[in-house]
C-alpha atoms as a PDB file:
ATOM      1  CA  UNK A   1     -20.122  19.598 -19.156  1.00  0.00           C
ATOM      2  CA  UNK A   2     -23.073  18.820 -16.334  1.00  0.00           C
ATOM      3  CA  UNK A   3     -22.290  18.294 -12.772  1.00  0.00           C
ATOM      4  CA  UNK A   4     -23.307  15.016 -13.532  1.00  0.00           C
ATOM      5  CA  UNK A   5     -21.660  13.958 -16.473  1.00  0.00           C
ATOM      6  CA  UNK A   6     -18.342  14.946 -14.479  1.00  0.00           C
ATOM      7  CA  UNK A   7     -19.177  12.762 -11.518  1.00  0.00           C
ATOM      8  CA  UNK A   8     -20.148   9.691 -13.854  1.00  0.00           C
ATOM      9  CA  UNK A   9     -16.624  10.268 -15.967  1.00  0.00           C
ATOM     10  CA  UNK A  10     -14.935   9.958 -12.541  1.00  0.00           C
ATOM     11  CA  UNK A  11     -16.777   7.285 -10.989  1.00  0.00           C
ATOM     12  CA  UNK A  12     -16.247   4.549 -14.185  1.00  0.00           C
ATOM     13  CA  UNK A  13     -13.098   5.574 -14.443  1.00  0.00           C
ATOM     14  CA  UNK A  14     -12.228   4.856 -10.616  1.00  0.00           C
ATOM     15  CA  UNK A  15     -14.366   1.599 -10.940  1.00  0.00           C
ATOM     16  CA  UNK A  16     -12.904   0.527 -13.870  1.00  0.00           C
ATOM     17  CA  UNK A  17      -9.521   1.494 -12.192  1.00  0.00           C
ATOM     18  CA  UNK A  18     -10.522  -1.088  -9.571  1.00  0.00           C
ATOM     19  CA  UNK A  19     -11.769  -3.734 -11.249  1.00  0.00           C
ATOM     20  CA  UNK A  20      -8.650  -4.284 -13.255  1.00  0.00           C
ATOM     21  CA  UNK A  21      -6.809  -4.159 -10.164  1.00  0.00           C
ATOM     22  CA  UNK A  22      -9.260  -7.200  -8.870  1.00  0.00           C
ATOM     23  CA  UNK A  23      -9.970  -9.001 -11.493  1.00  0.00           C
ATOM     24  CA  UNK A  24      -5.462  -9.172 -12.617  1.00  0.00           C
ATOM     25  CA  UNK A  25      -3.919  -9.465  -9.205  1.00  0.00           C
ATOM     26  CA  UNK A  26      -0.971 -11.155 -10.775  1.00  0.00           C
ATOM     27  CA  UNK A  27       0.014  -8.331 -13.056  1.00  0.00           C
ATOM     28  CA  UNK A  28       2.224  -6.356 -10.636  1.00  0.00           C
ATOM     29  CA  UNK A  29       4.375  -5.168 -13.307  1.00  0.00           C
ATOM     30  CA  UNK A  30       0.972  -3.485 -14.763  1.00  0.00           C
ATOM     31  CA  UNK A  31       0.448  -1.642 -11.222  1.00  0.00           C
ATOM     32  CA  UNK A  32       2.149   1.696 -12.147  1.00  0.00           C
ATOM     33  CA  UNK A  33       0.950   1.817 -15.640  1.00  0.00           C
ATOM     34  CA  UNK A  34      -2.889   0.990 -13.942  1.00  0.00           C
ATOM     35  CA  UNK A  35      -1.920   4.208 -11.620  1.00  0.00           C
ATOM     36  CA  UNK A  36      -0.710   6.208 -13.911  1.00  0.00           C
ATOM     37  CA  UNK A  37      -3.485   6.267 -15.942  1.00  0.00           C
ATOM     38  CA  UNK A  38      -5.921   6.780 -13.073  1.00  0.00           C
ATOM     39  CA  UNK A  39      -4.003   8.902 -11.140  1.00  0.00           C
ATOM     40  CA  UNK A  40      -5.162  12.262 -13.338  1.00  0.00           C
ATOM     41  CA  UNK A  41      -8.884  10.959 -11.329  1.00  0.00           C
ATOM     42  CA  UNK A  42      -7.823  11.907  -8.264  1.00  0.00           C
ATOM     43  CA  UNK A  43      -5.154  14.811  -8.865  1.00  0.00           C
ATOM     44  CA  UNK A  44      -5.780  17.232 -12.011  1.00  0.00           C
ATOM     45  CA  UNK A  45      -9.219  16.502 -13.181  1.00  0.00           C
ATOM     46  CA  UNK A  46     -10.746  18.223 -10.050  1.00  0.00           C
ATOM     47  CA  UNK A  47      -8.611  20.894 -10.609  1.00  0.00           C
ATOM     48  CA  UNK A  48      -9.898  22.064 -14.228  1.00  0.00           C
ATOM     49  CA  UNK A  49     -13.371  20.511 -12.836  1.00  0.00           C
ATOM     50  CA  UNK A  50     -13.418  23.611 -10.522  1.00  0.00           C
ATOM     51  CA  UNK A  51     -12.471  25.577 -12.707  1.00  0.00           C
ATOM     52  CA  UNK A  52     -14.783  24.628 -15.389  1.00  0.00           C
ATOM     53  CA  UNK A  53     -17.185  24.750 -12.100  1.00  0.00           C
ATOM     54  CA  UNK A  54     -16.530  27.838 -10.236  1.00  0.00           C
ATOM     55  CA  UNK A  55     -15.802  30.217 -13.272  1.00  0.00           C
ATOM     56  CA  UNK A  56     -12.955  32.074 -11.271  1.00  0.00           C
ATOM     57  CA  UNK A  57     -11.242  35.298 -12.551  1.00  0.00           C
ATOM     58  CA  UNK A  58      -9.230  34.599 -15.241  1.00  0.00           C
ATOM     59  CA  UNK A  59      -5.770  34.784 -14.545  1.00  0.00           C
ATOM     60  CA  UNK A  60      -6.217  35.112 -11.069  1.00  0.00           C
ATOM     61  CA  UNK A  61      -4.264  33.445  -7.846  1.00  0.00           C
ATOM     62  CA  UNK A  62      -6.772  30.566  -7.673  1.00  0.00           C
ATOM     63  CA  UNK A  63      -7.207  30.350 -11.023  1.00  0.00           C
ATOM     64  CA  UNK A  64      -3.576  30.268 -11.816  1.00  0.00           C
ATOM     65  CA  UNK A  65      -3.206  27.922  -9.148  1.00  0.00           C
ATOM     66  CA  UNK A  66      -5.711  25.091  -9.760  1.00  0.00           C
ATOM     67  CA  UNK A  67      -4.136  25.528 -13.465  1.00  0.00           C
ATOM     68  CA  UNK A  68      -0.734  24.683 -12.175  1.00  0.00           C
ATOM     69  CA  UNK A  69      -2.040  21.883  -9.970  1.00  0.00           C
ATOM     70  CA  UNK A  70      -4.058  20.115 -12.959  1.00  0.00           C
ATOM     71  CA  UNK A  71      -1.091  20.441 -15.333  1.00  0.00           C
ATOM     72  CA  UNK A  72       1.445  19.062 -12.815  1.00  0.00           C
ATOM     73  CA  UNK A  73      -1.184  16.241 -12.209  1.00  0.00           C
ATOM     74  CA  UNK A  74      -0.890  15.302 -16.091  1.00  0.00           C
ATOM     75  CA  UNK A  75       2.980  15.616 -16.154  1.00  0.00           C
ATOM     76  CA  UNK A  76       2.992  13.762 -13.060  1.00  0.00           C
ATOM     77  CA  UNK A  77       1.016  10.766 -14.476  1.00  0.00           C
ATOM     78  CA  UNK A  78       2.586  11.018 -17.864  1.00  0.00           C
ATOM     79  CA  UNK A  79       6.056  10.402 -16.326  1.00  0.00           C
ATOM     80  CA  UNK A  80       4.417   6.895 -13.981  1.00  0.00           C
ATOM     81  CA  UNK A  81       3.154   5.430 -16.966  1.00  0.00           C
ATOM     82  CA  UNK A  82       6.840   6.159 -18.524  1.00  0.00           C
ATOM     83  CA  UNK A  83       8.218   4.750 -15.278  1.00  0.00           C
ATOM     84  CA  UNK A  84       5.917   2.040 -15.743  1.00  0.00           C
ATOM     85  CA  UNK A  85       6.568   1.077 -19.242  1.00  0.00           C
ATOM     86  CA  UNK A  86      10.000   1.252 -18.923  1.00  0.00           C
ATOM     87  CA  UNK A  87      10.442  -0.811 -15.718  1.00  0.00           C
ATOM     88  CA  UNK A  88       8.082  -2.887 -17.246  1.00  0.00           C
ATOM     89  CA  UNK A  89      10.544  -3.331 -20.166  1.00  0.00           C
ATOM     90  CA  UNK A  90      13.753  -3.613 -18.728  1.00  0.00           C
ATOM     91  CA  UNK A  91      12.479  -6.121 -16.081  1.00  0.00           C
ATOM     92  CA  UNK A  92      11.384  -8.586 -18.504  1.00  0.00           C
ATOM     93  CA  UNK A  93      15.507  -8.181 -19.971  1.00  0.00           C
ATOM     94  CA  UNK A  94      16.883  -7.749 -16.575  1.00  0.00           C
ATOM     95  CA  UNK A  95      15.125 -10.943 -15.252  1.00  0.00           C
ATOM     96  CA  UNK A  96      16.320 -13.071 -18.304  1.00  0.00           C
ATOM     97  CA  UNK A  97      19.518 -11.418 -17.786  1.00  0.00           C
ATOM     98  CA  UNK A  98      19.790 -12.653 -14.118  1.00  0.00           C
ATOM     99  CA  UNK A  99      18.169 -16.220 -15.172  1.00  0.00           C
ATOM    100  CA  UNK A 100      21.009 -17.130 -17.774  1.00  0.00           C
ATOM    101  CA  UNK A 101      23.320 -15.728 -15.006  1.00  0.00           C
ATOM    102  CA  UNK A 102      22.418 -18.193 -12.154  1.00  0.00           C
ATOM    103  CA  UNK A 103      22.032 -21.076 -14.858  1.00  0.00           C
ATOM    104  CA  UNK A 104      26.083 -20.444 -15.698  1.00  0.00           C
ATOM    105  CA  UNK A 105      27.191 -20.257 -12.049  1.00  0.00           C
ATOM    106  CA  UNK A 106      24.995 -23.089 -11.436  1.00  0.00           C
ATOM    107  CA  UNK A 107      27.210 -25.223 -14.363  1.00  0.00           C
ATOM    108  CA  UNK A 108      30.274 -24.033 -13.276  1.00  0.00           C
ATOM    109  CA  UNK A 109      29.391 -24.564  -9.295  1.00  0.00           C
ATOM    110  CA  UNK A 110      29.097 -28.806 -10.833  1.00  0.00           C
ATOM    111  CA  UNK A 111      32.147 -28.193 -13.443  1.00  0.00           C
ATOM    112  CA  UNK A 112      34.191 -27.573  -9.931  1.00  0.00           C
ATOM    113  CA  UNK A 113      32.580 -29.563  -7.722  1.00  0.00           C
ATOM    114  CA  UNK A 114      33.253 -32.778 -10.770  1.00  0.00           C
ATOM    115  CA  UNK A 115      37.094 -31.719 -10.509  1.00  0.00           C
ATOM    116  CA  UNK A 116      37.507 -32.324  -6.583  1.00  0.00           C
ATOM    117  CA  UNK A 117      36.183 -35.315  -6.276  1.00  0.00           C
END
């Protein structure tokens, strides 16, 4: 893969990173799963980039160390957009949770307040 091919790859993928962000500011729940999914931009693709790149001994220190870099990069933004999802998930039941919650207390706060007058 070209030089420039790489740097195109990475720049629509950081634009397109930012214009979701723009364009659905009131998708916070979506933040995490929008950086998971870019964060391999900016972590392991310029790893295995300079590898692919630079051509470095195999199985050398650099080598083995970009290689460790890129796949903790991955792991890394495999286990955000997991976060992601999940909170993402367990919000929405959480916040209907809490919601059915404060409409009983808000019954019984009436139910008591109907008995001492």
């Amino acid at each position: 893969m070209s030089t420039v091919v790489a740097n195109s790859v990475q720049i629509f993928f950081g634009c397109l990173a930012f214009f979701t962000s723009v364009a659905l500011p009131s998708l916070t729940s979506l933040a995490g799963l929008i950086g998971g999914i870019a964060l391999p931009i900016t972590i392991a693709y310029p790893s295995f980039k300079w590898i692919m790149i630079k051509n470095p001994t195999k199985y050398g220190a650099i080598w083995c160390l970009n290689w460790i870099l890129g796949v903790s990069g991955m792991v890394l933004s495999i286990l955000v957009v997991a976060g992601a999802i999940w909170t993402a998930v367990t919000w929405d039941r959480n916040s209907l949770l809490q919601a059915s919650v404060s409409r009983v207390l808000t019954k019984l706060t009436t139910l008591g307040s109907r008995h001492c007058i």
